[in-house]
N, C-alpha and C. Protein backbone atom coordinates (compact mmCIF):
# COMPACT_ATOMS: atom_id res chain seq x y z
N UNK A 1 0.83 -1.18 0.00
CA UNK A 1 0.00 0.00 0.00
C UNK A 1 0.87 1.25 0.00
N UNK A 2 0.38 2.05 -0.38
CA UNK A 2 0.93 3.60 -0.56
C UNK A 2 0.83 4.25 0.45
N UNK A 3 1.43 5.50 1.12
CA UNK A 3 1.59 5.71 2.23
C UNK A 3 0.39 7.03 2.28
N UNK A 4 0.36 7.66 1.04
CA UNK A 4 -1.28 8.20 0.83
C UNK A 4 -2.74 7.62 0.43
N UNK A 5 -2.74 6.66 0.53
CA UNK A 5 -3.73 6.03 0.51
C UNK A 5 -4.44 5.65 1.80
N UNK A 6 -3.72 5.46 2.79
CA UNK A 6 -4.73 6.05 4.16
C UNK A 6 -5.18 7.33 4.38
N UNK A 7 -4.43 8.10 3.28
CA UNK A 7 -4.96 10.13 3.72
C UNK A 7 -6.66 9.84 2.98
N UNK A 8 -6.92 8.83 1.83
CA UNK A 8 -8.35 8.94 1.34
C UNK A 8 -9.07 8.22 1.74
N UNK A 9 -8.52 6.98 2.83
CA UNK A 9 -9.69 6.42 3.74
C UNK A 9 -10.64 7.10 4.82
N UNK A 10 -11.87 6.47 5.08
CA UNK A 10 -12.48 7.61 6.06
C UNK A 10 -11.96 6.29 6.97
N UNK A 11 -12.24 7.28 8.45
CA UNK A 11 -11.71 6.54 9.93
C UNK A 11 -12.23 5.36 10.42
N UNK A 12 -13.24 4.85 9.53
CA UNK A 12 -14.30 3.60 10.27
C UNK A 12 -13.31 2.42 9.06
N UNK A 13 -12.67 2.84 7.81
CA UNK A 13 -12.33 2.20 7.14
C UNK A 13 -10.81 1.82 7.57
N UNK A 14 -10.37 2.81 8.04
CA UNK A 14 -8.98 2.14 8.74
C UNK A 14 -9.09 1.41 9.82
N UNK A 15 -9.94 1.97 10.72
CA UNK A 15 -10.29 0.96 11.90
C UNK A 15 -10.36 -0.93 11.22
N UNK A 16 -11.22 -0.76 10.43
CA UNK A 16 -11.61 -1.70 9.93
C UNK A 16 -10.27 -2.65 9.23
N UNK A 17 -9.60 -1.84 8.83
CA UNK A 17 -8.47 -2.08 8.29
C UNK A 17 -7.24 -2.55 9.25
N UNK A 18 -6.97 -2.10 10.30
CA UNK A 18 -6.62 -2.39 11.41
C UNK A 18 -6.78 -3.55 12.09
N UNK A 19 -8.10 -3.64 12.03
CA UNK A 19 -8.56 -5.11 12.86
C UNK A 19 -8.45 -6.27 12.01
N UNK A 20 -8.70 -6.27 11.08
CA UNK A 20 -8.60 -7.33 10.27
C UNK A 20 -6.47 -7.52 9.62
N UNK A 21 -5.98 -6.49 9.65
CA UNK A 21 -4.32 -6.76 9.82
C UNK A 21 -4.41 -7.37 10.96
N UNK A 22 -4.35 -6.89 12.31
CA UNK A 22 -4.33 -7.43 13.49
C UNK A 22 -4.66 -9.20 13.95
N UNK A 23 -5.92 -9.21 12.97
CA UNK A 23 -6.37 -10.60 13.37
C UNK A 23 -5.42 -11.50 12.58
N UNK A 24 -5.26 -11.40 11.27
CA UNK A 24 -4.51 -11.92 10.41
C UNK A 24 -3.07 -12.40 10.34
N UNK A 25 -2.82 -11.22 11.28
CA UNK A 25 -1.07 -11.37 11.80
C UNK A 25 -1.08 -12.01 12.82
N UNK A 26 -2.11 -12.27 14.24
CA UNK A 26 -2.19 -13.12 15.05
C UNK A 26 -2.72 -14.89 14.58
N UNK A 27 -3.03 -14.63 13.50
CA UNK A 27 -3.16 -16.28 12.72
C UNK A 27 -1.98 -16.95 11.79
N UNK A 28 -1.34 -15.92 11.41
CA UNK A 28 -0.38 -16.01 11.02
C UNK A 28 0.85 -16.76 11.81
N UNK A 29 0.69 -15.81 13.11
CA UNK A 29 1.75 -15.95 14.05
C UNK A 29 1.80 -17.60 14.55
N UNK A 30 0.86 -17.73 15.09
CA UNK A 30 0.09 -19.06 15.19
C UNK A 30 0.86 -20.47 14.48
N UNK A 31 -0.08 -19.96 13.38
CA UNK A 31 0.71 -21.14 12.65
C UNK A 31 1.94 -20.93 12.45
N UNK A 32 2.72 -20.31 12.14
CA UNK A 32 4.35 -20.18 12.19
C UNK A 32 4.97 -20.65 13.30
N UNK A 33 4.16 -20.57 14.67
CA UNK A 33 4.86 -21.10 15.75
C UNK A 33 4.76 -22.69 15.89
N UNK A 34 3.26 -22.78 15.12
CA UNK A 34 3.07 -24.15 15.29
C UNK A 34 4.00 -24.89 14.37
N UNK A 35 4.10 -24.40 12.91
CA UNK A 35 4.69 -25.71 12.17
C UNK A 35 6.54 -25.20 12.42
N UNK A 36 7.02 -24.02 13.26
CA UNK A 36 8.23 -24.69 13.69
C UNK A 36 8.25 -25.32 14.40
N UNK A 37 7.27 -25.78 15.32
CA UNK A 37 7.37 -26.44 16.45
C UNK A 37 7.44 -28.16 16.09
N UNK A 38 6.47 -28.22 14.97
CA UNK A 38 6.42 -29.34 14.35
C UNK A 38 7.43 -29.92 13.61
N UNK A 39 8.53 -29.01 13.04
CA UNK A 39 9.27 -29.34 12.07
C UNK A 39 10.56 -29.45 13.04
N UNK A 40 10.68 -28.73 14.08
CA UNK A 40 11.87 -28.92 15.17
C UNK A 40 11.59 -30.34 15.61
N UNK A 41 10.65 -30.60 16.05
CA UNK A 41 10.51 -31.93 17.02
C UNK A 41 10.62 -33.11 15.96
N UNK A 42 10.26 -33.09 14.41
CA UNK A 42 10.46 -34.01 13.31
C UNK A 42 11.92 -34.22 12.97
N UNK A 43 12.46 -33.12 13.24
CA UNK A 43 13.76 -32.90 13.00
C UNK A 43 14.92 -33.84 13.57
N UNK A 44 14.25 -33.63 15.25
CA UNK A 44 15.26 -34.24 16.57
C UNK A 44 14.85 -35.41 16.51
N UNK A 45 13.50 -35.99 15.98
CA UNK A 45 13.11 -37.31 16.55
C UNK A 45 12.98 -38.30 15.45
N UNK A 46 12.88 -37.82 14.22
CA UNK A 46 12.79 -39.13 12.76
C UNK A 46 14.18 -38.84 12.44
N UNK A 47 14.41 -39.86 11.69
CA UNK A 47 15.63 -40.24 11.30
C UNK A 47 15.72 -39.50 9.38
N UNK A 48 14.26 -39.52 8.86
CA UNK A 48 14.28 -38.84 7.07
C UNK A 48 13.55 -37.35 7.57
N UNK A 49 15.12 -36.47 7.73
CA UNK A 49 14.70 -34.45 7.89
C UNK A 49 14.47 -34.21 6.37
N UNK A 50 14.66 -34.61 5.15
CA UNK A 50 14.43 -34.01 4.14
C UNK A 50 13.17 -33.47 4.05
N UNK A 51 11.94 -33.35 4.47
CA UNK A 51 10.70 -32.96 4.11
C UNK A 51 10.32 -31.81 5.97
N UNK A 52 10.98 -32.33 6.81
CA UNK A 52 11.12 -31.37 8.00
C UNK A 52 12.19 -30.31 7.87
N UNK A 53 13.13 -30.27 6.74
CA UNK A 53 13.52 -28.75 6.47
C UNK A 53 12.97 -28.46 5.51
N UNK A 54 12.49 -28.95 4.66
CA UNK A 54 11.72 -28.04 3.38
C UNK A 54 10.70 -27.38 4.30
N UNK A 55 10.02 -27.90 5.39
CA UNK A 55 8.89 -27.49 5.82
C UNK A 55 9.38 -25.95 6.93
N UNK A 56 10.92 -26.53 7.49
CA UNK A 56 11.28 -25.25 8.27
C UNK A 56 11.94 -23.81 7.09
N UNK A 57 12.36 -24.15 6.23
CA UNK A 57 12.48 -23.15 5.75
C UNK A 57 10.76 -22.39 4.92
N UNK A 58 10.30 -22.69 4.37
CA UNK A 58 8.73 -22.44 4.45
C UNK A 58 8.18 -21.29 6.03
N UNK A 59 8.82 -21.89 7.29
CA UNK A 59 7.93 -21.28 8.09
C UNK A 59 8.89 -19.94 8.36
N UNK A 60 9.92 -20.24 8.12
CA UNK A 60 11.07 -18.97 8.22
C UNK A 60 10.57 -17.87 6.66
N UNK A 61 10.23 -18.22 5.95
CA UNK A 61 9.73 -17.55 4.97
C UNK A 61 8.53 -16.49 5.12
N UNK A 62 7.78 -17.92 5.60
CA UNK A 62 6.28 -16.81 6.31
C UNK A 62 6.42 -15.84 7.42
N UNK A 63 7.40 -16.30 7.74
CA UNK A 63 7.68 -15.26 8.97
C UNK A 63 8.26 -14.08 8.60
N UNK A 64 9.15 -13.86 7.50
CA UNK A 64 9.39 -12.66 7.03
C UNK A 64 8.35 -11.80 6.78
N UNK A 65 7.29 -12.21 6.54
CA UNK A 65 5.99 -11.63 6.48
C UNK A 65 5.70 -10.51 7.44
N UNK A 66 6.03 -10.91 8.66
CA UNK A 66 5.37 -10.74 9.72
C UNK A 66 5.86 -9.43 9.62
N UNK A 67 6.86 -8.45 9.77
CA UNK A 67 7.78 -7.17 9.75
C UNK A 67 6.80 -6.14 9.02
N UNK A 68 6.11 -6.79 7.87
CA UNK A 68 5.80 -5.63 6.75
C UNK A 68 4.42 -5.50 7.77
N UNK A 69 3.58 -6.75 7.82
CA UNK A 69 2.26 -6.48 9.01
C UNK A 69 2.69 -5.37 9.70
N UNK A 70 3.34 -5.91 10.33
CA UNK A 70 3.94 -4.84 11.72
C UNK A 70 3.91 -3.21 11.22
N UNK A 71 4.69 -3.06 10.42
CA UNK A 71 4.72 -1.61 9.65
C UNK A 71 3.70 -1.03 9.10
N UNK A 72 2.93 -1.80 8.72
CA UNK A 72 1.15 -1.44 8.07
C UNK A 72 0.91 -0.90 9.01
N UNK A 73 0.58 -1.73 10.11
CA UNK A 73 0.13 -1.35 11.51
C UNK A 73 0.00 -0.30 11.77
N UNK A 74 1.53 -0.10 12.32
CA UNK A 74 2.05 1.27 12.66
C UNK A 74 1.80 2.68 11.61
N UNK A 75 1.99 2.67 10.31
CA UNK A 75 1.28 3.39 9.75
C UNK A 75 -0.16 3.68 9.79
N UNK A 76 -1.10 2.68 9.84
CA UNK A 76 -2.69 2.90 10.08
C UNK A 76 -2.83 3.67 11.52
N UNK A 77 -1.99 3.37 12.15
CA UNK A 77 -2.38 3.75 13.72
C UNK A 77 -1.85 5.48 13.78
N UNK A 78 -0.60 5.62 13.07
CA UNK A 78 0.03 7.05 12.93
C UNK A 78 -1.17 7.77 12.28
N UNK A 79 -1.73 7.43 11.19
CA UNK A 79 -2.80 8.10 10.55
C UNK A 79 -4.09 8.34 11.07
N UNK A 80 -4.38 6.92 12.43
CA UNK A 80 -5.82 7.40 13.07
C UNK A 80 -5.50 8.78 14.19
N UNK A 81 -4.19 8.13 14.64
CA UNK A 81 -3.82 9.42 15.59
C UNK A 81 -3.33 10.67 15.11
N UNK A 82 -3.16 11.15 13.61
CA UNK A 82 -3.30 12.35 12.66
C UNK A 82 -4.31 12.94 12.74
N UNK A 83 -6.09 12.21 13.02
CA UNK A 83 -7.23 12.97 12.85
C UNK A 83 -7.41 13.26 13.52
């Protein structure tokens, strides 16, 4: 997103916008914790890791994700506290 493109939202639409980043990044988070958790313990305990690191690098991937959420965030929130 563009960093003026919250100046043409009205305030019920960022809110809106907000909550639904928010929820999204907490489901996100979720599963990222879960399938490292899954892919660590596959890792230490089967003897064939070939398909438990394809799967950990995958969750290290999605997790890069998580930074830009974060920054949306913080921009929507700078802009509700602008009005």
């Amino acid at each position: 997103m563009e960093k003026n493109s919250f100046k043409d939202k009205t305030t019920a639409q960022l809110r809106s916008n907000l909550n639904l980043i928010k929820g999204i990044t907490i489901v996100l988070s979720f599963v990222i914790i879960l399938l490292l958790s899954i892919t660590i313990y596959g890792m230490v305990t089967k003897d064939n890791n070939g398909t438990f690191i394809a799967l950990f690098v995958v969750a290290i991937s999605c997790g890069a994700t998580l930074p830009l959420q974060f920054m949306n965030m913080k921009n929507i929130k700078k802009e509700l506290a602008s009005r």
